[in-house]
C-alpha atoms as a PDB file:
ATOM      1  CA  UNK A   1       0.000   0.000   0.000  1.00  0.00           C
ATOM      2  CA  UNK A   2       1.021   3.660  -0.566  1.00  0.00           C
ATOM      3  CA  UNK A   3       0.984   6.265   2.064  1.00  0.00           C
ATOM      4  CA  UNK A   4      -0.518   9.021   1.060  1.00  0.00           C
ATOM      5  CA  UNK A   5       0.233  11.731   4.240  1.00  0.00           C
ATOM      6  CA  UNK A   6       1.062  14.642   3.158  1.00  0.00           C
ATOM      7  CA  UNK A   7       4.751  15.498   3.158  1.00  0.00           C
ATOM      8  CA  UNK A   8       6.960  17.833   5.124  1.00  0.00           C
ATOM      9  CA  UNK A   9       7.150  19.959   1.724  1.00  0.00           C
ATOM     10  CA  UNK A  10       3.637  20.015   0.767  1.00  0.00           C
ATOM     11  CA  UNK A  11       2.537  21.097   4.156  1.00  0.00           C
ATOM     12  CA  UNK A  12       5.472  24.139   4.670  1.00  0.00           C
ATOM     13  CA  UNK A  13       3.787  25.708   1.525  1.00  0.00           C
ATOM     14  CA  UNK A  14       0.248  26.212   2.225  1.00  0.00           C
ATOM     15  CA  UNK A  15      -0.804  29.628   3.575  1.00  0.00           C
ATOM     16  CA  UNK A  16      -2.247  27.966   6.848  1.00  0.00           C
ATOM     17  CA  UNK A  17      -1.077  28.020  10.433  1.00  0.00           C
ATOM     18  CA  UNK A  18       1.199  24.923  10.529  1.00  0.00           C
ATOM     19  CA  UNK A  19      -1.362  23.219  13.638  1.00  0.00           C
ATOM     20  CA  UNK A  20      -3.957  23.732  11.556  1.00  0.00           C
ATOM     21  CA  UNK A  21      -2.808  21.595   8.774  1.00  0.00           C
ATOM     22  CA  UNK A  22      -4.176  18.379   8.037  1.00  0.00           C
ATOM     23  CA  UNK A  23      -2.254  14.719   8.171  1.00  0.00           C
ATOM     24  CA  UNK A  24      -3.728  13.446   5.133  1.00  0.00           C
ATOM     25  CA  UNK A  25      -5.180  15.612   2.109  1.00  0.00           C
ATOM     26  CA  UNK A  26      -8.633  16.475   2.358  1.00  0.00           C
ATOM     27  CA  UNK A  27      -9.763  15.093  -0.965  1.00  0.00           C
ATOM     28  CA  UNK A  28      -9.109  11.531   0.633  1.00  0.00           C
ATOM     29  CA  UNK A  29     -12.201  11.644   2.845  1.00  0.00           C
ATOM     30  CA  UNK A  30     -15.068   9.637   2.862  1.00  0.00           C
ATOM     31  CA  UNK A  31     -18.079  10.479   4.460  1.00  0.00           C
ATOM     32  CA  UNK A  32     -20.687   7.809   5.206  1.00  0.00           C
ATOM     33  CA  UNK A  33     -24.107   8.884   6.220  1.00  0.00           C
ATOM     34  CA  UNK A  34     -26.969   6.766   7.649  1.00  0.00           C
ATOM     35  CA  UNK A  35     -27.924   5.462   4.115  1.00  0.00           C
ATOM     36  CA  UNK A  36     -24.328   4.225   2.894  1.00  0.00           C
ATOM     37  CA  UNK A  37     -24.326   3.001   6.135  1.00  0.00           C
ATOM     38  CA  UNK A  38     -27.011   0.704   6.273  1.00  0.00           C
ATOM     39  CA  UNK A  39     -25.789  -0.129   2.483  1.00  0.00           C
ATOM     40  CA  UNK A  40     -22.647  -1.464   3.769  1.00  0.00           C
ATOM     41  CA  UNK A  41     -24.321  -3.502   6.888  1.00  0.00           C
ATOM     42  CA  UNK A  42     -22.748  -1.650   9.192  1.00  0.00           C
ATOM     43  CA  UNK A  43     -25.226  -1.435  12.462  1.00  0.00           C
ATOM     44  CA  UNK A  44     -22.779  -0.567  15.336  1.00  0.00           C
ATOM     45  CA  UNK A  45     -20.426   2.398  15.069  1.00  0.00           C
ATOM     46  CA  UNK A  46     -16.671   1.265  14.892  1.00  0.00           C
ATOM     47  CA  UNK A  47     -14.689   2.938  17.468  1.00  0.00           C
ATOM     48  CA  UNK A  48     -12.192   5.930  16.802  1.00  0.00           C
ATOM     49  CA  UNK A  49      -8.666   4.623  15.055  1.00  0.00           C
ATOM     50  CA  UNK A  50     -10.247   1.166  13.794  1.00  0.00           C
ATOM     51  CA  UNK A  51      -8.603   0.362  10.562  1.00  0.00           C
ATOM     52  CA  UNK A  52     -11.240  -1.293   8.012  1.00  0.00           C
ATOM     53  CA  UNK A  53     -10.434  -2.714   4.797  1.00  0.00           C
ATOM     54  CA  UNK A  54     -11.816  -0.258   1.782  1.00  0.00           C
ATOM     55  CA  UNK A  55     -12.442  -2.012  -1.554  1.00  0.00           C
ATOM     56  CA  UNK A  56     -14.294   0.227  -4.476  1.00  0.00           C
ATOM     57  CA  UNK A  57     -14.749   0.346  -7.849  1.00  0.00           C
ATOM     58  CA  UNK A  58     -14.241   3.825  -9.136  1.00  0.00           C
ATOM     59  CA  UNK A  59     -14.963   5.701 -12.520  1.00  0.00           C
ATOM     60  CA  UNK A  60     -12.732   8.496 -13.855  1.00  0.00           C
ATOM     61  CA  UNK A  61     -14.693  10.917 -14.133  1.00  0.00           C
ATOM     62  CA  UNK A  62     -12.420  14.307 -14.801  1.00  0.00           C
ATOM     63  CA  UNK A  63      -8.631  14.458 -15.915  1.00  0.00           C
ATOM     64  CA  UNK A  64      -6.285  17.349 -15.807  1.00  0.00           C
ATOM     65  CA  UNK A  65      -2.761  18.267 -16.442  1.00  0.00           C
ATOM     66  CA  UNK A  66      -1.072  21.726 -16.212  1.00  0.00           C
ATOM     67  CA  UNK A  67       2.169  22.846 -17.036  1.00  0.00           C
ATOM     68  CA  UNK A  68       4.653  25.779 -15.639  1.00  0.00           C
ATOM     69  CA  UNK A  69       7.566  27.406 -16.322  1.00  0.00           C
ATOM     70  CA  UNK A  70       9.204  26.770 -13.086  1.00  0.00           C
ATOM     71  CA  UNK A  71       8.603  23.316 -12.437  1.00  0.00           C
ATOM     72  CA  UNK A  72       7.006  19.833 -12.814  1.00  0.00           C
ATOM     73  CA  UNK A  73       3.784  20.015 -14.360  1.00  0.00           C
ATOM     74  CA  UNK A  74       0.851  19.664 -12.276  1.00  0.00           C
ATOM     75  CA  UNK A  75      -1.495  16.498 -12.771  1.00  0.00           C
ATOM     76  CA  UNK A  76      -5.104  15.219 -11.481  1.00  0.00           C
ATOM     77  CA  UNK A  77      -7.486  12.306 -11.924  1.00  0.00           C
ATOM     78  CA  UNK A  78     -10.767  12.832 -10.478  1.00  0.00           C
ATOM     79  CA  UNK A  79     -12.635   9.476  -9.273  1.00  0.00           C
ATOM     80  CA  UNK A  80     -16.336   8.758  -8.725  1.00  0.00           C
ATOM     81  CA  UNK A  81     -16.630   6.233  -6.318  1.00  0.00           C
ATOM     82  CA  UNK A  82     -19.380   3.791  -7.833  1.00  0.00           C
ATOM     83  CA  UNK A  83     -19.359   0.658  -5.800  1.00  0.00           C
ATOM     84  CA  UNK A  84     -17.352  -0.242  -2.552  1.00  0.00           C
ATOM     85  CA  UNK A  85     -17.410  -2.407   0.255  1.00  0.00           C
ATOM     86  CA  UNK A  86     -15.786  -1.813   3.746  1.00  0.00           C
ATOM     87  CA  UNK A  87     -14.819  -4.734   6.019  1.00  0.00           C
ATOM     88  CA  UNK A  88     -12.375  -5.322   9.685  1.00  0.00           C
ATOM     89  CA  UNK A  89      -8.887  -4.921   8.740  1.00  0.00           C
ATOM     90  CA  UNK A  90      -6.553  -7.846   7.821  1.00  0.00           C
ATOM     91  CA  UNK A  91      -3.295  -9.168   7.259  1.00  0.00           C
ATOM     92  CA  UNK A  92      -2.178  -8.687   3.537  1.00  0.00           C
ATOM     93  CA  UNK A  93      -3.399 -11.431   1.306  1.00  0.00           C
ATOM     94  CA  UNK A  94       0.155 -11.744  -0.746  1.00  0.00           C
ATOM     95  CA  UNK A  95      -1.549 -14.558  -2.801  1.00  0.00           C
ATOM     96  CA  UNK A  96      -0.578 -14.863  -6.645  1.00  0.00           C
ATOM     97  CA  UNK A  97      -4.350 -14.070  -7.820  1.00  0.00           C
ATOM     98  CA  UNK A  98      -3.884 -10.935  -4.892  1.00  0.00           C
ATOM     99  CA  UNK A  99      -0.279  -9.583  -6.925  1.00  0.00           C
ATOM    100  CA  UNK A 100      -1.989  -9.929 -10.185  1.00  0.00           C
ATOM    101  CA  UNK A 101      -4.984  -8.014  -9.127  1.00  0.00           C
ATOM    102  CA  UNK A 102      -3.497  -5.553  -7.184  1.00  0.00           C
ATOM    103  CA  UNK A 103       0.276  -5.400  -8.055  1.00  0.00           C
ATOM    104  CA  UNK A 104       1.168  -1.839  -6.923  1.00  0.00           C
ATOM    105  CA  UNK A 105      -0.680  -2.363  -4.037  1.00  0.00           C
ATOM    106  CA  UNK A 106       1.012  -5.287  -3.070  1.00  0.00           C
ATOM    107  CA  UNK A 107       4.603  -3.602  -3.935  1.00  0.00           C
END
């Protein structure tokens, strides 16, 4: 799996107080209401800091790239997430049908 915390770089640049700035990237949030909830068969709230296995299927739905004289040129991908399911966390499945489904996950 990648890590995708934001790094000591991205974080000095922003215009906001350091304490004030976030460990991961906003745009990585997933809010579930009482309806994806319920979806997902999830009755009792899991505590604060449980780890739970995400899986979705996601379209691309927007795709940008920008570039600038003084640097690397910027790039998006913008996903709809279309189906998922969420489940306890567990130990990496490092399984041949795993590394050929998921082979930069598995890295």
């Amino acid at each position: 799996m990648i890590d995708m915390k934001n790094t000591k770089a991205s974080t000095e640049s922003t215009l906001v107080a350091q304490d004030m700035v976030e460990e991961y990237p906003y745009g990585l949030r997933i809010r579930l209401g009482n309806e994806e909830l319920a979806k997902l068969g999830i009755k009792e709230m899991p505590a604060i800091d449980t780890e739970m296995k995400l899986t979705a299927l996601v379209c691309v739905i927007g795709i940008s790239q920008s570039d600038s004289a003084d640097g690397e040129p910027y790039r998006s991908v913008e996903l709809q997430i279309e189906q998922m399911s969420l489940a306890p966390a567990k130990e990496e499945d490092n399984s041949a049908t795993a590394k050929a489904l998921y082979p930069t996950m598995l890295a």
